[in-house]
PDB file of N, CA and C in Angstrom:
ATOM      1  N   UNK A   1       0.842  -1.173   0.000  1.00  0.00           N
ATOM      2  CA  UNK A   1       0.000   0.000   0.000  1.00  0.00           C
ATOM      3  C   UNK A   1       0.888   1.238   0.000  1.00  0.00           C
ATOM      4  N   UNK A   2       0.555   2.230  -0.702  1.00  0.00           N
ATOM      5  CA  UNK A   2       1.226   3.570  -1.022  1.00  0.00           C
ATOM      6  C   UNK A   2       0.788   4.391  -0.393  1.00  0.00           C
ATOM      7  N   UNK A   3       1.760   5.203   0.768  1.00  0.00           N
ATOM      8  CA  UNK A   3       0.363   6.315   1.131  1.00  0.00           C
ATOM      9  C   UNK A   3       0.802   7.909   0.497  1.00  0.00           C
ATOM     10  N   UNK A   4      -0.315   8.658  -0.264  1.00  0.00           N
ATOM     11  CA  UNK A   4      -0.181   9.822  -1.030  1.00  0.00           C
ATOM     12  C   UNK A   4      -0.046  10.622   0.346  1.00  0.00           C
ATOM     13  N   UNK A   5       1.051  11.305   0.589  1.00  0.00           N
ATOM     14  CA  UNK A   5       1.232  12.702   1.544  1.00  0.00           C
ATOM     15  C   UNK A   5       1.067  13.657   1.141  1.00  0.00           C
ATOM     16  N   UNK A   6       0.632  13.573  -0.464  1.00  0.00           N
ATOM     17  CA  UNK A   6       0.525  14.898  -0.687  1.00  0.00           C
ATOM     18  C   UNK A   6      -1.053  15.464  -0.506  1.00  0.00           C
ATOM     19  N   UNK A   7      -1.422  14.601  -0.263  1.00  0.00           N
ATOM     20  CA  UNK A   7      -3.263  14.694   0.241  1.00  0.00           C
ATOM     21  C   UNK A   7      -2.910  14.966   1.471  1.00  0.00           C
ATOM     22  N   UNK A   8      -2.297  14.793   2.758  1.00  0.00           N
ATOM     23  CA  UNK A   8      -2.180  15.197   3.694  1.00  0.00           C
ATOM     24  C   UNK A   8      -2.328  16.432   4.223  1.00  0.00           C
ATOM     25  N   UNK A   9      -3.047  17.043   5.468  1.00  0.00           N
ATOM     26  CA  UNK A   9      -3.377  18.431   5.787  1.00  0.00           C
ATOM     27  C   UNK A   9      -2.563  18.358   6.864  1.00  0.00           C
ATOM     28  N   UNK A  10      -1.565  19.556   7.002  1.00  0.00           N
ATOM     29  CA  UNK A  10      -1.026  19.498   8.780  1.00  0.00           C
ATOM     30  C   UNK A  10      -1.953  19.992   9.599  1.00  0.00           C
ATOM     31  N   UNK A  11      -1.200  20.853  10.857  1.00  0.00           N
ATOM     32  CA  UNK A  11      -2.339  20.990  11.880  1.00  0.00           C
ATOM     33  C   UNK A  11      -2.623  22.534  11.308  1.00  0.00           C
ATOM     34  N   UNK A  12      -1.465  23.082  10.881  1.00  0.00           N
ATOM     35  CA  UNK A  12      -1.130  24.738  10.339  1.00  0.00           C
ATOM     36  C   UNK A  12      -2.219  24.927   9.634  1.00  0.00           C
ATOM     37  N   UNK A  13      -2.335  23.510   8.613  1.00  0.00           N
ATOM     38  CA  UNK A  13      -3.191  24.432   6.760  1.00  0.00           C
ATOM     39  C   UNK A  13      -4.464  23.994   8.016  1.00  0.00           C
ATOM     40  N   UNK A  14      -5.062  23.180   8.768  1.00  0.00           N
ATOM     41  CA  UNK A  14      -6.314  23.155   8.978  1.00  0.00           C
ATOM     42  C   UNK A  14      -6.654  24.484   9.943  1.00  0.00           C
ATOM     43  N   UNK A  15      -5.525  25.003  10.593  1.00  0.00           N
ATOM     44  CA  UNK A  15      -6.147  26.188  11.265  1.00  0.00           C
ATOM     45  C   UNK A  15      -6.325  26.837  10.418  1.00  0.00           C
ATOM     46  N   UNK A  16      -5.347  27.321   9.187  1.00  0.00           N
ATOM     47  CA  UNK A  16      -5.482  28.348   8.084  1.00  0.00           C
ATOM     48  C   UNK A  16      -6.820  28.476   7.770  1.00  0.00           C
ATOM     49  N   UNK A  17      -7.041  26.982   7.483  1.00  0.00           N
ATOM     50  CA  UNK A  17      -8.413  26.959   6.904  1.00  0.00           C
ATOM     51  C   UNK A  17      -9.715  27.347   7.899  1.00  0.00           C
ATOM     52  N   UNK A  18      -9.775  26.852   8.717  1.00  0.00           N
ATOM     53  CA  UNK A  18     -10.670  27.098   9.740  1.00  0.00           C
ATOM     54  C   UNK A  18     -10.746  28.606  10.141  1.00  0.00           C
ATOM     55  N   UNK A  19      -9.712  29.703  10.019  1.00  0.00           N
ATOM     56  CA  UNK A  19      -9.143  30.972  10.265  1.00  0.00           C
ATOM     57  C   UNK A  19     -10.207  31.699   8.816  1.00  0.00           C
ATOM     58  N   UNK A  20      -9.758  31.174   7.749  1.00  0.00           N
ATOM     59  CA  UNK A  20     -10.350  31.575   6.591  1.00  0.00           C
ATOM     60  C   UNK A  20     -11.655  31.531   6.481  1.00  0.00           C
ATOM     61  N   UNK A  21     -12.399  30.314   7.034  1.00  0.00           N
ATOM     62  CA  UNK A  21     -13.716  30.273   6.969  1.00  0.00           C
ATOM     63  C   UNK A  21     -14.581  30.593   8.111  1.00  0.00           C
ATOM     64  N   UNK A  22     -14.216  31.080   9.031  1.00  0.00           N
ATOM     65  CA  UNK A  22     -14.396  31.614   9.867  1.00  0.00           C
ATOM     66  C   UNK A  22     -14.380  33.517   9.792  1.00  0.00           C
ATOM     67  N   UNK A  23     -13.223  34.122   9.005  1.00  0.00           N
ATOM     68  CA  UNK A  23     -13.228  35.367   8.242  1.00  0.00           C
ATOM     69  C   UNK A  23     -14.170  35.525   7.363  1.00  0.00           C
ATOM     70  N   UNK A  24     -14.262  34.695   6.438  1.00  0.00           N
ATOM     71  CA  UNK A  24     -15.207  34.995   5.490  1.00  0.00           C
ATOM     72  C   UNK A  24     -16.808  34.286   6.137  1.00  0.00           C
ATOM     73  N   UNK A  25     -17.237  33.981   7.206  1.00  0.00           N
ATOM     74  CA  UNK A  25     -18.292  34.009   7.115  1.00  0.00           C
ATOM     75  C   UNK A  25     -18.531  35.207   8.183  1.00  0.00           C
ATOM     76  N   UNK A  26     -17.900  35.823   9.076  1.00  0.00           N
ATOM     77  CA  UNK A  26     -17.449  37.067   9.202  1.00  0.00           C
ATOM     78  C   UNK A  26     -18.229  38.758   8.032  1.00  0.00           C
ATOM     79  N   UNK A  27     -17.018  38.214   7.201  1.00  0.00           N
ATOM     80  CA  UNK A  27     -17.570  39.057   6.333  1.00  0.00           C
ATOM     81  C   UNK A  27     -19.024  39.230   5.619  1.00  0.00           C
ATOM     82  N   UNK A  28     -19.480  37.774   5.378  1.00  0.00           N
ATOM     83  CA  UNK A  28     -21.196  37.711   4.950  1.00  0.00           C
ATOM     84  C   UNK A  28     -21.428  37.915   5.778  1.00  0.00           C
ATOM     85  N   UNK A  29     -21.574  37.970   7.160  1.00  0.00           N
ATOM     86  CA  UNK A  29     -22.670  38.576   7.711  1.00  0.00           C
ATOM     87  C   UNK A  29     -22.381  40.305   7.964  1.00  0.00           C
ATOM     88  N   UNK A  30     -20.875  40.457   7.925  1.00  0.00           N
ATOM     89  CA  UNK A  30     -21.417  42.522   7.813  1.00  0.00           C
ATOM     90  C   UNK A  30     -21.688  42.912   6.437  1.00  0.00           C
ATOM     91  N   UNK A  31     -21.511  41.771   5.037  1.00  0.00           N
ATOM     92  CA  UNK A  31     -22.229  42.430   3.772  1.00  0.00           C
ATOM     93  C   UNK A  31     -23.141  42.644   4.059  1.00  0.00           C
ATOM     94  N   UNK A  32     -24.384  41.479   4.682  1.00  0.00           N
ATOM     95  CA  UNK A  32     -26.059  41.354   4.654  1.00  0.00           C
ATOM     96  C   UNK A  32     -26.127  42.376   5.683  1.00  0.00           C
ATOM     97  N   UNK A  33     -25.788  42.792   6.761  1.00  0.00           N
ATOM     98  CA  UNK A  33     -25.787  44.040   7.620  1.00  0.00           C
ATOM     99  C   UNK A  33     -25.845  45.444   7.492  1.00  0.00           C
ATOM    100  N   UNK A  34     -24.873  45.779   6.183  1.00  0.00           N
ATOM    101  CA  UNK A  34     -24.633  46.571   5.658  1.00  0.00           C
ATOM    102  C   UNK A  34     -25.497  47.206   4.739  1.00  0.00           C
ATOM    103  N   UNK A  35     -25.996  46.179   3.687  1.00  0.00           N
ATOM    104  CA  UNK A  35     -27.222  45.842   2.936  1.00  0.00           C
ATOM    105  C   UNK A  35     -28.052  46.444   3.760  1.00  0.00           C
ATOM    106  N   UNK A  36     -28.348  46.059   4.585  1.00  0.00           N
ATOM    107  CA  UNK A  36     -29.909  46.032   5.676  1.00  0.00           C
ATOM    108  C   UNK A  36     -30.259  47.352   6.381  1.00  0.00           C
ATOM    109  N   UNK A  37     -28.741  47.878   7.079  1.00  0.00           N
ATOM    110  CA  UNK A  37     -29.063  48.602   7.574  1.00  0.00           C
ATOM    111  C   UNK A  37     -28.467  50.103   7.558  1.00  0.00           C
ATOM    112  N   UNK A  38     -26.613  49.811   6.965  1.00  0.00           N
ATOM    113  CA  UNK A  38     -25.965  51.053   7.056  1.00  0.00           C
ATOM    114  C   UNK A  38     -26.205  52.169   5.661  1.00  0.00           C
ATOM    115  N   UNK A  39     -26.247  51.339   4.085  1.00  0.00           N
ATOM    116  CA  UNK A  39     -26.472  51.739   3.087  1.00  0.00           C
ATOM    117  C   UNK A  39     -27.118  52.469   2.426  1.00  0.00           C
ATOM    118  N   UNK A  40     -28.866  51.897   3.394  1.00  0.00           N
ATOM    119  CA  UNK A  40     -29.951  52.907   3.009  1.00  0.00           C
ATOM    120  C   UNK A  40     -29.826  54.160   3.755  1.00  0.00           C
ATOM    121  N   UNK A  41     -29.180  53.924   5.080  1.00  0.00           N
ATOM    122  CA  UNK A  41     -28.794  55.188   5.696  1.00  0.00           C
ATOM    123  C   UNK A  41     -28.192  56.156   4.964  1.00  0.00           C
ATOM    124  N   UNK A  42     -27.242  55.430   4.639  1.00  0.00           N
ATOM    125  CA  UNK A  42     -26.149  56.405   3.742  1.00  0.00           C
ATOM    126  C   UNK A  42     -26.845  56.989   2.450  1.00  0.00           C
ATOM    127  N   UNK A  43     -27.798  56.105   1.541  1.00  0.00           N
ATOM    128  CA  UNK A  43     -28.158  56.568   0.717  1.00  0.00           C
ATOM    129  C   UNK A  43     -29.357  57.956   0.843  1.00  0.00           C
ATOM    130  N   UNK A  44     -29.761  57.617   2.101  1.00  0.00           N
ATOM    131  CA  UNK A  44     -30.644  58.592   2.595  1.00  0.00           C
ATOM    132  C   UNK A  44     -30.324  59.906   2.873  1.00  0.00           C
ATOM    133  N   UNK A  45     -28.993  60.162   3.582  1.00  0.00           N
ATOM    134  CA  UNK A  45     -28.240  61.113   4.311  1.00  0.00           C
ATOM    135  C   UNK A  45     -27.496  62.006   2.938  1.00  0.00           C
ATOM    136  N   UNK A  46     -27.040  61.372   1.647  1.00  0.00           N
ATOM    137  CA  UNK A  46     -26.313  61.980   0.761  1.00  0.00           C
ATOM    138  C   UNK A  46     -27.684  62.542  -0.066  1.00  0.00           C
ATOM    139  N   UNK A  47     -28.514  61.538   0.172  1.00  0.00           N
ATOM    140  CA  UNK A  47     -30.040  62.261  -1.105  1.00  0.00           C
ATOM    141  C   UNK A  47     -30.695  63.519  -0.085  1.00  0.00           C
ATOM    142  N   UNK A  48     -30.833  63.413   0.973  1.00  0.00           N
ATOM    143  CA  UNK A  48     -31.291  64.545   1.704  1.00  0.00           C
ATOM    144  C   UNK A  48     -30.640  65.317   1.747  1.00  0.00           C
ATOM    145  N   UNK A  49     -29.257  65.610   1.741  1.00  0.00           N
ATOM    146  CA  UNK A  49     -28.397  66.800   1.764  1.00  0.00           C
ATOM    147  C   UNK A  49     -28.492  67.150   0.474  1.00  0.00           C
ATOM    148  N   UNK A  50     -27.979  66.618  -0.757  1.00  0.00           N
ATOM    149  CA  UNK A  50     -27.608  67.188  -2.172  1.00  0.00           C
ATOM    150  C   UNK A  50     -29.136  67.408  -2.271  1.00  0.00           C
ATOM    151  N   UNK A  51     -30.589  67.347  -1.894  1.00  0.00           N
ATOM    152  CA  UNK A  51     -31.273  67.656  -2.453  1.00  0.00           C
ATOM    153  C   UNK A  51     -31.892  69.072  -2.208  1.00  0.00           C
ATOM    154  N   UNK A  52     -31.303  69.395  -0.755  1.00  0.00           N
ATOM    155  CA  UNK A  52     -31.020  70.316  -0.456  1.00  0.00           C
ATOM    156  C   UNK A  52     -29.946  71.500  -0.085  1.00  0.00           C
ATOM    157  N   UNK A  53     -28.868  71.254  -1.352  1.00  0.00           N
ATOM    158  CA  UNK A  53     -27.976  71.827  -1.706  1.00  0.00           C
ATOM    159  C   UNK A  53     -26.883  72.294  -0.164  1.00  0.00           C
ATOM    160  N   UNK A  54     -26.979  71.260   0.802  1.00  0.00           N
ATOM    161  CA  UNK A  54     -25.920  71.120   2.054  1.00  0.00           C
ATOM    162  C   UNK A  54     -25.252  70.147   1.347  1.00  0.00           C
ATOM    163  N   UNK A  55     -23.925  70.153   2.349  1.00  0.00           N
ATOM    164  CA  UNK A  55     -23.111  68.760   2.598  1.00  0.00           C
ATOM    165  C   UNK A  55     -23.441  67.624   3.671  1.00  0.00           C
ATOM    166  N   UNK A  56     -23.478  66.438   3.213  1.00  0.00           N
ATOM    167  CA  UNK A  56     -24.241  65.245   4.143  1.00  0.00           C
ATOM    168  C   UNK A  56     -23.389  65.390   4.919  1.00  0.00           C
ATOM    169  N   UNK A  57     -23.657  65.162   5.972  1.00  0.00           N
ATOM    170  CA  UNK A  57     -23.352  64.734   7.371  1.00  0.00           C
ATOM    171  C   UNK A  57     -23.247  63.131   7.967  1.00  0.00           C
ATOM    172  N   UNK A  58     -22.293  62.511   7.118  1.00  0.00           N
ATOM    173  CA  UNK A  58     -22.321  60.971   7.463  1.00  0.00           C
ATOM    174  C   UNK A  58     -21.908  60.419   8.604  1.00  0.00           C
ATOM    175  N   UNK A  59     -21.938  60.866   9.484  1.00  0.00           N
ATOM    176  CA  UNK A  59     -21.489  60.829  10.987  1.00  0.00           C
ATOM    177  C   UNK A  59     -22.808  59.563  11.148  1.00  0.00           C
ATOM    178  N   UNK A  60     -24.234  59.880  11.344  1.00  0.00           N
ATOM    179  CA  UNK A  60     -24.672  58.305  11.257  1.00  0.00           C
ATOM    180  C   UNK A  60     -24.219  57.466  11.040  1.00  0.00           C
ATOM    181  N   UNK A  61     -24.034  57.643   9.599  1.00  0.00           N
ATOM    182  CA  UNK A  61     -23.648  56.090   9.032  1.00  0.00           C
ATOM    183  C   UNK A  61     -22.269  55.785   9.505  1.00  0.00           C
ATOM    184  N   UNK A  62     -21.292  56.469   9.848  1.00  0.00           N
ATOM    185  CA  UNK A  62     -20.228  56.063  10.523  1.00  0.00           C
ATOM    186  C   UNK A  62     -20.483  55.018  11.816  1.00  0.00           C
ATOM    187  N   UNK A  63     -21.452  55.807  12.364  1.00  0.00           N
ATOM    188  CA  UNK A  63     -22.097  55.190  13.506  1.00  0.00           C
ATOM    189  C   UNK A  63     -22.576  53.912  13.234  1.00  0.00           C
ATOM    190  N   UNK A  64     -23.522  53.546  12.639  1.00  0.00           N
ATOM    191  CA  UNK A  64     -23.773  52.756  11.834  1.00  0.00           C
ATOM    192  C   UNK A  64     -23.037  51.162  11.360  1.00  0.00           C
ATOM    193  N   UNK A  65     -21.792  51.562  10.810  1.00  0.00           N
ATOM    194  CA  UNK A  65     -20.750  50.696  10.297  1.00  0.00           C
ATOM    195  C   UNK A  65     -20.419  50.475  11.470  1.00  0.00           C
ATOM    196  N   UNK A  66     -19.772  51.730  12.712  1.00  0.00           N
ATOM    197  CA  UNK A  66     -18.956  51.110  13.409  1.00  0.00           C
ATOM    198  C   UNK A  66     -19.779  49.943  14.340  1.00  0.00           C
ATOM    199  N   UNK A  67     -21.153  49.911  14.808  1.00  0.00           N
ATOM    200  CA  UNK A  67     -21.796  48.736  15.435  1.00  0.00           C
ATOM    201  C   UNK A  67     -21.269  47.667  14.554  1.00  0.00           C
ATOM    202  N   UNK A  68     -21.772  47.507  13.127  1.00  0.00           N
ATOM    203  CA  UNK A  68     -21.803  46.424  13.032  1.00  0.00           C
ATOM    204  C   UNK A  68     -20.459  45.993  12.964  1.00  0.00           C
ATOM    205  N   UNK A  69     -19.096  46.324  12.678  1.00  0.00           N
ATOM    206  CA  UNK A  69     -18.028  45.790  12.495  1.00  0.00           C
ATOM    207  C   UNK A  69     -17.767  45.375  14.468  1.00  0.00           C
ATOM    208  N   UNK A  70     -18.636  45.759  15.408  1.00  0.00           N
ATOM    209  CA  UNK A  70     -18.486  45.770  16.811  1.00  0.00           C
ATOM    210  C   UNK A  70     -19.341  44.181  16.973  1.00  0.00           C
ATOM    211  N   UNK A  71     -20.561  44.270  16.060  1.00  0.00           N
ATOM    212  CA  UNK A  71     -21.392  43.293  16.359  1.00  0.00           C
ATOM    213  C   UNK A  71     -20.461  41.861  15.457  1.00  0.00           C
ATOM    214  N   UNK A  72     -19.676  42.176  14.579  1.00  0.00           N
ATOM    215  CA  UNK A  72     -19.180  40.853  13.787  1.00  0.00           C
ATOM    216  C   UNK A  72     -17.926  41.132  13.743  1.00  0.00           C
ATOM    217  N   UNK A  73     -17.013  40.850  15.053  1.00  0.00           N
ATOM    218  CA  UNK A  73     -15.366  41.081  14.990  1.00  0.00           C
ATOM    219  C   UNK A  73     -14.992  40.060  14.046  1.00  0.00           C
ATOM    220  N   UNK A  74     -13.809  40.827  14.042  1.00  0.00           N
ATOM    221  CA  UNK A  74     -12.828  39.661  13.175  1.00  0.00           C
ATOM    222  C   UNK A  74     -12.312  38.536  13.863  1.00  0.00           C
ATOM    223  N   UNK A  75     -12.325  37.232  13.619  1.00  0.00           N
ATOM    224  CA  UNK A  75     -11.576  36.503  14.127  1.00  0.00           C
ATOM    225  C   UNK A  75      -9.874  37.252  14.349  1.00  0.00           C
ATOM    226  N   UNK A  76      -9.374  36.441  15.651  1.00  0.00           N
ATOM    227  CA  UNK A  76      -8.119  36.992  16.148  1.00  0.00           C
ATOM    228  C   UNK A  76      -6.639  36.527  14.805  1.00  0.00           C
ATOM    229  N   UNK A  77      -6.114  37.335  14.282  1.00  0.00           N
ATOM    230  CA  UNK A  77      -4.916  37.505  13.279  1.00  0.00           C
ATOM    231  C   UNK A  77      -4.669  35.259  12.559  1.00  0.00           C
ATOM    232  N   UNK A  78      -4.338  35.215  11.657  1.00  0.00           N
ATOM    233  CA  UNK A  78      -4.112  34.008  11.152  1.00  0.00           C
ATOM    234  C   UNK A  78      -3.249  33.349  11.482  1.00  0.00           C
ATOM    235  N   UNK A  79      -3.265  32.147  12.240  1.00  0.00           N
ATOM    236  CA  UNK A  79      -2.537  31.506  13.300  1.00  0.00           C
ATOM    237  C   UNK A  79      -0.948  30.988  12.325  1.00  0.00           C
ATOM    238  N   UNK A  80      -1.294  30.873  10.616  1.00  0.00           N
ATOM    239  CA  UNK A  80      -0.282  30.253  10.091  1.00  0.00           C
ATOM    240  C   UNK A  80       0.595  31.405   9.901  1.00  0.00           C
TER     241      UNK A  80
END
């Protein structure tokens, strides 16, 4: 019997991996967040100002982003 090592995962690539998919499901949930809740803000705040010939005031939506990047941290730095 032959054994292929090159199919082999160490312990490194499975944290990598686990690190990675753990980031990126991270990230889908502040896209759909963002979507939902910071965007229309924003789109609201730039159409209400330019429609009334001010400068928007995006301090909301700052507000805004910063929850949700509070509500969906990043996993801690990539262990590999």
């Amino acid at each position: 019997m032959n054994i292929d090592f090159s199919k082999m995962i160490t312990a490194e690539q499975r944290r990598a991996e686990q690190f990675k998919a753990q980031r990126d499901a991270v990230y889908a949930q502040r896209r759909a967040a963002y979507q939902e809740e910071s965007d229309p803000l924003r789109l609201e705040i730039a159409y209400d100002a330019l429609s009334q010939g001010l400068e928007p005031d995006f301090s909301p939506w700052v507000t805004s982003v910063a929850a949700i990047k509070a509500r969906y941290p990043l996993p801690d730095a990539d262990p590999a």
